[in-house]
PDB file of N, CA and C in Angstrom:
ATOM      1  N   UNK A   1     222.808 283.847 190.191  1.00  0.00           N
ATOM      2  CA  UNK A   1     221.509 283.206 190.237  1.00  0.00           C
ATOM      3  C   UNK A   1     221.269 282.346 189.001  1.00  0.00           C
ATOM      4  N   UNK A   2     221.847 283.071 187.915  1.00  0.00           N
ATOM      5  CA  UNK A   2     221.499 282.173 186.504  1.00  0.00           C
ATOM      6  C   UNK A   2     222.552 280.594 186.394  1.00  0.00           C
ATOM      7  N   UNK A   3     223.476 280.890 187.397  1.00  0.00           N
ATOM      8  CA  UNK A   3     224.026 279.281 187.318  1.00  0.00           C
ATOM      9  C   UNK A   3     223.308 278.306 188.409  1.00  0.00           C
ATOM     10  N   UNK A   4     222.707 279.135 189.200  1.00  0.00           N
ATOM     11  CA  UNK A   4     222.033 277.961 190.522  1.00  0.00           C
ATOM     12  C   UNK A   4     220.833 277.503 189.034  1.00  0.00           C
ATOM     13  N   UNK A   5     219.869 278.404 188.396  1.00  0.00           N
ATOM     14  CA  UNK A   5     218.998 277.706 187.723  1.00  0.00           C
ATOM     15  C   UNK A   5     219.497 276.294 186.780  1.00  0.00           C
ATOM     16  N   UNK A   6     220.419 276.864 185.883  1.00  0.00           N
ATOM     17  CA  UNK A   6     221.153 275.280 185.474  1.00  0.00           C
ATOM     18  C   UNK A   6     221.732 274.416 186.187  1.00  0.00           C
ATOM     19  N   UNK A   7     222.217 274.576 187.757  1.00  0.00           N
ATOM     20  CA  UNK A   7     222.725 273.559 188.301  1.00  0.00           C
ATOM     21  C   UNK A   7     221.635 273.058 188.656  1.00  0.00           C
ATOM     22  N   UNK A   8     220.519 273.403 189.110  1.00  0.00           N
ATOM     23  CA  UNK A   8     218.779 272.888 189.760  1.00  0.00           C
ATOM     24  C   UNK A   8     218.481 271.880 188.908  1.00  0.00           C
ATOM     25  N   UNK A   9     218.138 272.831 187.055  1.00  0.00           N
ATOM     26  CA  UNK A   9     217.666 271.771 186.505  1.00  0.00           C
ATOM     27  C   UNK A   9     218.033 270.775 185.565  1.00  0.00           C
ATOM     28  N   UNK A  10     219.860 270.827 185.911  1.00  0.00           N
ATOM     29  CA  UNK A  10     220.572 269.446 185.367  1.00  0.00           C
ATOM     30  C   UNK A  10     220.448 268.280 186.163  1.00  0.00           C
ATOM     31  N   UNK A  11     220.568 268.682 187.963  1.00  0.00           N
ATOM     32  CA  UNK A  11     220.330 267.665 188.925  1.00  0.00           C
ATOM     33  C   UNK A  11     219.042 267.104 188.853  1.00  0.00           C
ATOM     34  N   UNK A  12     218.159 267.668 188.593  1.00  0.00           N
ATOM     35  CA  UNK A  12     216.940 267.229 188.527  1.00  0.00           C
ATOM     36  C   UNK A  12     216.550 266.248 187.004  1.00  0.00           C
ATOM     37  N   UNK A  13     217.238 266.817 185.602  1.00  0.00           N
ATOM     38  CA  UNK A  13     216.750 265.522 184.327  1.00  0.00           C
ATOM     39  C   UNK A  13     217.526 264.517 185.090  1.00  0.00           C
ATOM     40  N   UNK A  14     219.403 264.752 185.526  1.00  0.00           N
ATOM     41  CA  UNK A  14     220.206 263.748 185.570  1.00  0.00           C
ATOM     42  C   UNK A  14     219.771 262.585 186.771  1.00  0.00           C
ATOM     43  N   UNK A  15     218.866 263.061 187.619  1.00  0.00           N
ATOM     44  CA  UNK A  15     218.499 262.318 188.851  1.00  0.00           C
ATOM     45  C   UNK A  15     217.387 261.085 188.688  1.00  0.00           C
ATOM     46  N   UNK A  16     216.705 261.591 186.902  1.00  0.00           N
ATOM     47  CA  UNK A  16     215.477 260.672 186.749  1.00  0.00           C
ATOM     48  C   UNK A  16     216.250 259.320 185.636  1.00  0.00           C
ATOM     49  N   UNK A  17     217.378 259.368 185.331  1.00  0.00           N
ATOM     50  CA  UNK A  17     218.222 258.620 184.384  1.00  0.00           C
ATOM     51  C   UNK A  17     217.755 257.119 184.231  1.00  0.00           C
ATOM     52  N   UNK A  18     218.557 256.450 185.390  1.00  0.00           N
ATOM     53  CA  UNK A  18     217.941 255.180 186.144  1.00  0.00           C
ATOM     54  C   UNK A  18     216.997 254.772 186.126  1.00  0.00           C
ATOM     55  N   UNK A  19     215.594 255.483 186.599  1.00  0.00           N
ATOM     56  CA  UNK A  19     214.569 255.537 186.729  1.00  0.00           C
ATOM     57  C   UNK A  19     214.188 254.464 185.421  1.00  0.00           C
ATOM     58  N   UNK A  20     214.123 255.117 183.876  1.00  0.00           N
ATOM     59  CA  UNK A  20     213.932 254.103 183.370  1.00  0.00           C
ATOM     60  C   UNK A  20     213.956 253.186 182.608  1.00  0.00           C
ATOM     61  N   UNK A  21     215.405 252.718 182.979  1.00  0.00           N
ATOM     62  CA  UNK A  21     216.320 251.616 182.815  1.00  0.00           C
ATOM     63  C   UNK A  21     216.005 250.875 183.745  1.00  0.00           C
ATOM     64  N   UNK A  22     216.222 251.216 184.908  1.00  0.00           N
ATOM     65  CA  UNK A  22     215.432 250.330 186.082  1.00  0.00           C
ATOM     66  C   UNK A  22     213.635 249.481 185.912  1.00  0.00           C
ATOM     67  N   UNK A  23     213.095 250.199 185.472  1.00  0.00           N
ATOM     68  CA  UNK A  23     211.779 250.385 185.374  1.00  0.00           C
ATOM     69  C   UNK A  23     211.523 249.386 184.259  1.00  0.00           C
ATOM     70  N   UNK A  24     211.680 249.617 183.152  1.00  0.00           N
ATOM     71  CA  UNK A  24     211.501 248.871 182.152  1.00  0.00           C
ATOM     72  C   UNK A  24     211.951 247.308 182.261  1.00  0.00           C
ATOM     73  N   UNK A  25     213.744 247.068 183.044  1.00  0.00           N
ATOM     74  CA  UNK A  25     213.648 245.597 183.177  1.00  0.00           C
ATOM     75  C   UNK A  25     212.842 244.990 184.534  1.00  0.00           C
ATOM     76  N   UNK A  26     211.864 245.712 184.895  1.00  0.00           N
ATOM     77  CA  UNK A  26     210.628 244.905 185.894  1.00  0.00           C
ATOM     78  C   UNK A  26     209.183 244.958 185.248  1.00  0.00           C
ATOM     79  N   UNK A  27     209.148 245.651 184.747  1.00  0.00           N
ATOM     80  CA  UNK A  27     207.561 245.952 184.276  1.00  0.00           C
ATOM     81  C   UNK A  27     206.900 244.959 183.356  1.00  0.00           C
ATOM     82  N   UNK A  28     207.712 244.692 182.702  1.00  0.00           N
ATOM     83  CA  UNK A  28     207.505 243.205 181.465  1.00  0.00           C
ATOM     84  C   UNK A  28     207.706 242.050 181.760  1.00  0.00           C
ATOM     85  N   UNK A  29     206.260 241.595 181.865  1.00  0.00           N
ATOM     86  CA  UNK A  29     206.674 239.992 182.101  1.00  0.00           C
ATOM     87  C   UNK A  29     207.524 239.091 180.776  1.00  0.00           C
ATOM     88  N   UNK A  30     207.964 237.798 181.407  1.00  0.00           N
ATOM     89  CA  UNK A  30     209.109 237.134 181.209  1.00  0.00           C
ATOM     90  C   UNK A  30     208.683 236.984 179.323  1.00  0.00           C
ATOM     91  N   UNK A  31     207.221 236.588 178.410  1.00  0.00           N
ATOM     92  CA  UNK A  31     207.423 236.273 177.628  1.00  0.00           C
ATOM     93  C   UNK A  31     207.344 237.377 176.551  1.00  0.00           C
ATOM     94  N   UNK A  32     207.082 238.727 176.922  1.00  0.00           N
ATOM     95  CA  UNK A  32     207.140 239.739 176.146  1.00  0.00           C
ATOM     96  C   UNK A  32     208.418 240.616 176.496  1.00  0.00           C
ATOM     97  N   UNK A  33     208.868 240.075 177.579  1.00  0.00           N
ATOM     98  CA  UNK A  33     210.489 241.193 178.195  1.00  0.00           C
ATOM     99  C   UNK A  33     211.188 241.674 176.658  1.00  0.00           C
ATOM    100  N   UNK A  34     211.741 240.800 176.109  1.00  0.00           N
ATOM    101  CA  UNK A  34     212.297 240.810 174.994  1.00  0.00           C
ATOM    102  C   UNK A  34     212.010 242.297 174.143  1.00  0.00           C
ATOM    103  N   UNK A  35     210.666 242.056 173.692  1.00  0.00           N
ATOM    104  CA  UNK A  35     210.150 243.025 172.789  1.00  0.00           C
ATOM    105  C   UNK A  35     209.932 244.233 173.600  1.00  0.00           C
ATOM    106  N   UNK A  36     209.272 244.311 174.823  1.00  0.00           N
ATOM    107  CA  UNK A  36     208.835 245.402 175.564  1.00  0.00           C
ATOM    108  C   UNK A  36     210.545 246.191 175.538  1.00  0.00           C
ATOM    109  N   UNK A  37     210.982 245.260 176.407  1.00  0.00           N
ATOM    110  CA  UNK A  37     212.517 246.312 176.462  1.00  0.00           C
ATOM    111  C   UNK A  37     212.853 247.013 175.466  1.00  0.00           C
ATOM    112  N   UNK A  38     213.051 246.337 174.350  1.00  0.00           N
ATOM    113  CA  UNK A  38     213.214 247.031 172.809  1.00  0.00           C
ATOM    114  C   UNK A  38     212.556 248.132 172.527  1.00  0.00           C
ATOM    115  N   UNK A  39     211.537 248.491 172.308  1.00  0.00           N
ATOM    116  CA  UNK A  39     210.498 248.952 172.240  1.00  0.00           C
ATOM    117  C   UNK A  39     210.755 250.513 173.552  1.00  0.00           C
ATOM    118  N   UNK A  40     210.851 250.158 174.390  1.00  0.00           N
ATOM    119  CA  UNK A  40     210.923 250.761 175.582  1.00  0.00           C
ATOM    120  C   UNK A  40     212.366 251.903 175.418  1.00  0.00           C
ATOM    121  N   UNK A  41     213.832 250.891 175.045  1.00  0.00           N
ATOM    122  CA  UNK A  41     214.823 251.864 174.745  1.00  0.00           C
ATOM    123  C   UNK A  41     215.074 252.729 173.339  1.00  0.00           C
ATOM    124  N   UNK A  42     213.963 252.128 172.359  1.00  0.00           N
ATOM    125  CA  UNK A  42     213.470 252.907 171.631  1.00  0.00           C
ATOM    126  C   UNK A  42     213.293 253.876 171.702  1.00  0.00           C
ATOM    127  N   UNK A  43     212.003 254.157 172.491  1.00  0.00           N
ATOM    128  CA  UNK A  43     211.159 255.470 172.912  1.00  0.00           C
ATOM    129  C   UNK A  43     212.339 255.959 173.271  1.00  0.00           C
ATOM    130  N   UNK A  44     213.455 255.757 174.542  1.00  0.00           N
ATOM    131  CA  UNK A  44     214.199 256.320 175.405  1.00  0.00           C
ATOM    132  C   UNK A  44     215.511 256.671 173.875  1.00  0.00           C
ATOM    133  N   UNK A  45     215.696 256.524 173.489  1.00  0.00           N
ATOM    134  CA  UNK A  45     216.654 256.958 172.455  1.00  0.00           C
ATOM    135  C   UNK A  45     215.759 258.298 171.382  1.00  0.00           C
ATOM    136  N   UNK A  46     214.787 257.882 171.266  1.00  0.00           N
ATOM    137  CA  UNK A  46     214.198 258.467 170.413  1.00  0.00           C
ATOM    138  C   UNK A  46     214.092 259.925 170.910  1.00  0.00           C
ATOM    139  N   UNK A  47     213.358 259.537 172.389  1.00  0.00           N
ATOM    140  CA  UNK A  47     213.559 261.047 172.541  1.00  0.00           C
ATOM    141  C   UNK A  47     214.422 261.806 173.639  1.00  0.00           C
ATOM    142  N   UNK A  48     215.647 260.931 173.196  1.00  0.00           N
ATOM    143  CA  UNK A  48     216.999 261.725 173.540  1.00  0.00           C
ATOM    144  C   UNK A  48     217.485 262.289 172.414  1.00  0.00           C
ATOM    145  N   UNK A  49     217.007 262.453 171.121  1.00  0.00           N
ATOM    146  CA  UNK A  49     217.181 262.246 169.673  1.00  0.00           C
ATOM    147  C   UNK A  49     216.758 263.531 169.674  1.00  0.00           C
ATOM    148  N   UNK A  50     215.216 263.762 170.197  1.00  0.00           N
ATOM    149  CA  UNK A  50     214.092 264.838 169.939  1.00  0.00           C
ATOM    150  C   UNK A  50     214.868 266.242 170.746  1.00  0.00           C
ATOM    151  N   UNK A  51     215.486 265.963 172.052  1.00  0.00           N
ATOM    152  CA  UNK A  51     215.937 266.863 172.804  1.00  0.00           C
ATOM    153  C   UNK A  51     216.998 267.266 172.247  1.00  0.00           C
ATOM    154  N   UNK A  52     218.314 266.181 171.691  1.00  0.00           N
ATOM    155  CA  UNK A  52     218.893 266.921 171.030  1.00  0.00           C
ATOM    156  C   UNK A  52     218.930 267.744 170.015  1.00  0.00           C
ATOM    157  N   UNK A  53     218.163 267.450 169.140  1.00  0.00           N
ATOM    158  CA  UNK A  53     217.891 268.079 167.604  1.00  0.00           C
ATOM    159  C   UNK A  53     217.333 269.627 167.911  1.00  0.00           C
ATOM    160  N   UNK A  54     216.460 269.553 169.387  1.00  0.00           N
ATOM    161  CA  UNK A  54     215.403 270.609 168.835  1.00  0.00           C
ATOM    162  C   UNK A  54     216.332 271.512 170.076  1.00  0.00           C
ATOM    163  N   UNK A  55     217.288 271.375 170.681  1.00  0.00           N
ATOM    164  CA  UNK A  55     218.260 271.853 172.137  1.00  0.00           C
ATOM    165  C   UNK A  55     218.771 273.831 171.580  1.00  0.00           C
ATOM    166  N   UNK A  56     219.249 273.631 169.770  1.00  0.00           N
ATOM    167  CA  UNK A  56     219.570 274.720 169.431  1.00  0.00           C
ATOM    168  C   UNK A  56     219.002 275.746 168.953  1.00  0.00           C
ATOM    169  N   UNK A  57     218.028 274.993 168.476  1.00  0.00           N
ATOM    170  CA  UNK A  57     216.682 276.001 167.860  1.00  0.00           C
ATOM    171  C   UNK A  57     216.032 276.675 168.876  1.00  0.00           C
ATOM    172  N   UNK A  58     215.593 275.851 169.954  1.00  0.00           N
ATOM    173  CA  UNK A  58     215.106 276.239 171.040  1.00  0.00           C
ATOM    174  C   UNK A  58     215.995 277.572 172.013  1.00  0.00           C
ATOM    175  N   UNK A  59     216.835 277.086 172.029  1.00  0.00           N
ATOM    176  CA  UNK A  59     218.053 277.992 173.319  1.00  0.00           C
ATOM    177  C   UNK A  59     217.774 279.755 172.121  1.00  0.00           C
ATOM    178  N   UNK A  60     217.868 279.723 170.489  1.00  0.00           N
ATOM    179  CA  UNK A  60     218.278 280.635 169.694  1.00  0.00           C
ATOM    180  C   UNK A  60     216.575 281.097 170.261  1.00  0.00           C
ATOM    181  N   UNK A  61     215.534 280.296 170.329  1.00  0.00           N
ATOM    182  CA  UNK A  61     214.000 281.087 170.231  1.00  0.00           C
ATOM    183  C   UNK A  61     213.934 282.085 171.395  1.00  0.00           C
ATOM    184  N   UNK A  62     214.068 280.601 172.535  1.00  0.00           N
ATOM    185  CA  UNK A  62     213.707 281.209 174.701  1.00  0.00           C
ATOM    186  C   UNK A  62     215.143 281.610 175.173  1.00  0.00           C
ATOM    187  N   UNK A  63     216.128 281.584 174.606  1.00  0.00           N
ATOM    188  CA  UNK A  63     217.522 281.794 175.224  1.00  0.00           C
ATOM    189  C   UNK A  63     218.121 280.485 176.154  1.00  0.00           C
ATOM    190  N   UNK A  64     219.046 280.697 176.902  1.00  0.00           N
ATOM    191  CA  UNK A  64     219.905 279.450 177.200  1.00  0.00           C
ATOM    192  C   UNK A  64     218.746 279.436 178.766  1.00  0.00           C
ATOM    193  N   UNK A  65     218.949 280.494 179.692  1.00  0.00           N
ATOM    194  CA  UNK A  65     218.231 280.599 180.769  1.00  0.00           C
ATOM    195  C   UNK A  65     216.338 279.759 181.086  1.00  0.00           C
ATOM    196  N   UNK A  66     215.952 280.758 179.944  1.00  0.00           N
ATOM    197  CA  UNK A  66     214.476 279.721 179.904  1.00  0.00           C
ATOM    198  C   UNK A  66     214.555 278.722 179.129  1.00  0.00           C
ATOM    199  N   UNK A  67     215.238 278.161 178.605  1.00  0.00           N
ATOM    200  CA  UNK A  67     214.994 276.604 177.951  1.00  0.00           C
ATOM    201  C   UNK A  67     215.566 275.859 178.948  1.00  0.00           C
ATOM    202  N   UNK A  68     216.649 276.125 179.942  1.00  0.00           N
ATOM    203  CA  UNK A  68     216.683 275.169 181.099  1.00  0.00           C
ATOM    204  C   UNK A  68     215.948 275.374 181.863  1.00  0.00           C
ATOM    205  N   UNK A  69     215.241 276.479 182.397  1.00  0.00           N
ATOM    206  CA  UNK A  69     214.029 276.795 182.927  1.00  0.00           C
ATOM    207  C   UNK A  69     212.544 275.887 182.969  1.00  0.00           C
ATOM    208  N   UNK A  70     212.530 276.041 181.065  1.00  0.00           N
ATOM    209  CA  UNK A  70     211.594 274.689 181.030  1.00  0.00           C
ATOM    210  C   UNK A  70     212.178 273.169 181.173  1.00  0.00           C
ATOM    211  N   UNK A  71     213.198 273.021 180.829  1.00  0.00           N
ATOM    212  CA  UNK A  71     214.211 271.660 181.218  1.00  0.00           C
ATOM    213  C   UNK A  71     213.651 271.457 183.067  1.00  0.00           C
ATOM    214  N   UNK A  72     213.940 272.540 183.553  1.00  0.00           N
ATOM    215  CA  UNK A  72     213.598 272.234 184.967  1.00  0.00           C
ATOM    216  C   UNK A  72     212.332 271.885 185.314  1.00  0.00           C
ATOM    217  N   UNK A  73     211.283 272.537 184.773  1.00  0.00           N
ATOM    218  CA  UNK A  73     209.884 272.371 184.621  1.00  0.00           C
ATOM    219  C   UNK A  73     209.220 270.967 184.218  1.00  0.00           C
ATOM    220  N   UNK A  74     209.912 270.844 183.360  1.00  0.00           N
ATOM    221  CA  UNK A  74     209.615 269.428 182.861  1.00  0.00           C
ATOM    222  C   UNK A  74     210.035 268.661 183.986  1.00  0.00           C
ATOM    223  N   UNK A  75     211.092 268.019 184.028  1.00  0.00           N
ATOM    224  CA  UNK A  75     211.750 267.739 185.504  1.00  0.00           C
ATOM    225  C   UNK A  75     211.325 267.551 186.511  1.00  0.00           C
ATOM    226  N   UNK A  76     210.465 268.636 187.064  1.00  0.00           N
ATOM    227  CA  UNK A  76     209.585 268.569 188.300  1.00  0.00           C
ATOM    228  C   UNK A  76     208.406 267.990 187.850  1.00  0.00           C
ATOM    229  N   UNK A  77     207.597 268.434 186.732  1.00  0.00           N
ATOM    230  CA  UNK A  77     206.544 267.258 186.204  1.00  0.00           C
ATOM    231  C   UNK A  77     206.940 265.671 186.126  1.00  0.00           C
ATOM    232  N   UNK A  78     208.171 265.664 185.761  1.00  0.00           N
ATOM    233  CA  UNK A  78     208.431 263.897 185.784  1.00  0.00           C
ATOM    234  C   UNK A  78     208.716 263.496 187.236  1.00  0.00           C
ATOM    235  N   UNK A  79     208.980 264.728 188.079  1.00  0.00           N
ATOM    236  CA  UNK A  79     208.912 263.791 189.547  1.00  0.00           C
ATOM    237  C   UNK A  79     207.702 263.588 190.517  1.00  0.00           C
ATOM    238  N   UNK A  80     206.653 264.636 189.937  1.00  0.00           N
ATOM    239  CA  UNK A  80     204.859 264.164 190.168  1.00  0.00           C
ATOM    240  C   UNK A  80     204.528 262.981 189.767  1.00  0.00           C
ATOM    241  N   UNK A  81     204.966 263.207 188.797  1.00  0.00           N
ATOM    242  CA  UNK A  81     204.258 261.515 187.786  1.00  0.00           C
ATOM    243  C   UNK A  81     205.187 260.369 188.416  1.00  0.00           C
ATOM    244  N   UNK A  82     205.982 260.519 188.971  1.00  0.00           N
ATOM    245  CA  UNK A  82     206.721 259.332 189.263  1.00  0.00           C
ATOM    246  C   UNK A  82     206.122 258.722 191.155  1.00  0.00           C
ATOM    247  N   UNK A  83     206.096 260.127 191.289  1.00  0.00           N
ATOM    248  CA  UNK A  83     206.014 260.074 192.903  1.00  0.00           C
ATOM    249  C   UNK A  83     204.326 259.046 192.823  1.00  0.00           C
ATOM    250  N   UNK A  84     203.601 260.005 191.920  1.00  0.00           N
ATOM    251  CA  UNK A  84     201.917 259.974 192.369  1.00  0.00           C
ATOM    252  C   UNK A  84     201.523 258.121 191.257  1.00  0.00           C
ATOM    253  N   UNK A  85     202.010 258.151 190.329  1.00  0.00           N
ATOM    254  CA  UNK A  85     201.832 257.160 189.548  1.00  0.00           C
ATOM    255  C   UNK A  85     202.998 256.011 188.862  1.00  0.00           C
ATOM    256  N   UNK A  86     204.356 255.846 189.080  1.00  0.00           N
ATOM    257  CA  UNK A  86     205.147 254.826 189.006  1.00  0.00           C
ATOM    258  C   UNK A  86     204.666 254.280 190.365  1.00  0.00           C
ATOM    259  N   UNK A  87     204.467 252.350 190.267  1.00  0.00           N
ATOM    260  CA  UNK A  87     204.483 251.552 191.189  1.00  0.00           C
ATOM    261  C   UNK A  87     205.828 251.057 191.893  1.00  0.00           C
ATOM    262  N   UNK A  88     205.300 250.966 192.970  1.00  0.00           N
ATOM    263  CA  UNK A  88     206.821 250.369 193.619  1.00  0.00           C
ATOM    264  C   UNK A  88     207.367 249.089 193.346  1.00  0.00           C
ATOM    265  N   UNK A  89     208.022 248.520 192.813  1.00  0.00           N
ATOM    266  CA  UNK A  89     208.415 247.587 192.288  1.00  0.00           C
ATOM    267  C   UNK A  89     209.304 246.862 193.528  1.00  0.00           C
TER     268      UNK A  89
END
Protein backbone atom coordinates (compact mmCIF):
# COMPACT_ATOMS: atom_id res chain seq x y z
CA UNK A 1 0.00 0.00 0.00
CA UNK A 2 2.89 2.40 0.94
CA UNK A 3 4.26 2.16 -2.73
CA UNK A 4 0.70 2.73 -4.47
CA UNK A 5 0.83 6.14 -2.13
CA UNK A 6 4.18 7.30 -3.85
CA UNK A 7 3.29 6.01 -7.16
CA UNK A 8 -0.32 8.25 -6.78
CA UNK A 9 1.50 11.18 -5.68
CA UNK A 10 4.51 11.28 -8.15
CA UNK A 11 1.89 10.84 -11.12
CA UNK A 12 0.01 13.45 -9.90
CA UNK A 13 3.21 16.59 -9.20
CA UNK A 14 4.74 14.89 -12.57
CA UNK A 15 1.32 15.30 -14.54
CA UNK A 16 1.09 19.22 -13.63
CA UNK A 17 4.87 19.83 -15.24
CA UNK A 18 3.75 21.28 -18.66
CA UNK A 19 1.06 22.93 -17.29
CA UNK A 20 3.31 25.80 -16.58
CA UNK A 21 5.56 26.05 -19.24
CA UNK A 22 2.67 25.86 -21.43
CA UNK A 23 0.80 28.49 -19.57
CA UNK A 24 3.19 31.11 -19.14
CA UNK A 25 4.18 31.25 -23.06
CA UNK A 26 0.25 32.32 -23.66
CA UNK A 27 -0.67 34.40 -20.84
CA UNK A 28 1.69 37.43 -21.66
CA UNK A 29 1.02 39.62 -24.14
CA UNK A 30 3.59 40.23 -26.95
CA UNK A 31 5.25 43.52 -25.27
CA UNK A 32 5.80 42.29 -21.74
CA UNK A 33 6.31 38.30 -22.91
CA UNK A 34 9.93 38.89 -22.44
CA UNK A 35 9.93 39.95 -18.80
CA UNK A 36 6.74 38.03 -17.70
CA UNK A 37 8.38 34.70 -18.90
CA UNK A 38 11.49 35.54 -16.90
CA UNK A 39 9.93 36.37 -14.03
CA UNK A 40 7.51 33.43 -14.35
CA UNK A 41 10.58 30.66 -14.66
CA UNK A 42 11.90 32.36 -11.84
CA UNK A 43 9.15 31.67 -9.49
CA UNK A 44 9.19 28.03 -11.22
CA UNK A 45 12.94 27.47 -10.33
CA UNK A 46 12.69 29.08 -7.19
CA UNK A 47 10.40 26.91 -5.91
CA UNK A 48 11.84 23.84 -7.23
CA UNK A 49 14.79 25.23 -5.08
CA UNK A 50 12.28 25.49 -1.92
CA UNK A 51 11.14 21.73 -2.42
CA UNK A 52 14.39 20.65 -2.74
CA UNK A 53 16.17 22.20 0.18
CA UNK A 54 13.35 21.66 2.60
CA UNK A 55 12.62 17.52 0.87
CA UNK A 56 15.19 16.22 3.86
CA UNK A 57 14.33 18.02 6.77
CA UNK A 58 10.90 17.38 6.11
CA UNK A 59 10.94 13.36 5.23
CA UNK A 60 13.51 13.31 8.91
CA UNK A 61 10.25 15.51 10.74
CA UNK A 62 6.70 13.52 8.86
CA UNK A 63 8.75 10.48 7.54
CA UNK A 64 9.09 9.46 3.81
CA UNK A 65 5.21 8.14 3.71
CA UNK A 66 3.48 11.48 4.95
CA UNK A 67 5.62 13.97 3.20
CA UNK A 68 4.53 12.28 -0.08
CA UNK A 69 1.25 12.12 1.41
CA UNK A 70 1.30 15.85 1.63
CA UNK A 71 3.20 15.94 -1.90
CA UNK A 72 -0.07 14.21 -2.95
CA UNK A 73 -2.26 16.66 -1.18
CA UNK A 74 -0.80 19.45 -2.56
CA UNK A 75 -1.19 17.88 -5.99
CA UNK A 76 -4.79 17.43 -5.77
CA UNK A 77 -5.08 21.16 -4.59
CA UNK A 78 -3.16 22.20 -7.80
CA UNK A 79 -5.65 20.18 -9.84
CA UNK A 80 -8.81 22.25 -8.20
CA UNK A 81 -7.14 25.37 -8.92
CA UNK A 82 -6.39 24.43 -12.32
CA UNK A 83 -9.65 22.71 -13.16
CA UNK A 84 -11.93 25.64 -11.33
CA UNK A 85 -9.58 28.74 -12.19
CA UNK A 86 -6.74 28.30 -15.11
CA UNK A 87 -8.46 29.69 -18.43
CA UNK A 88 -8.61 27.77 -21.45
CA UNK A 89 -6.27 29.08 -23.65
Amino acid sequence: MTSLKYVCSMALKISFGPISWLMVSEIFPLRTRGKGISLAVLTNFGSNAIVTFAFSPLKELLGAENLFLLFGVIALLSLVFVVTSVPET
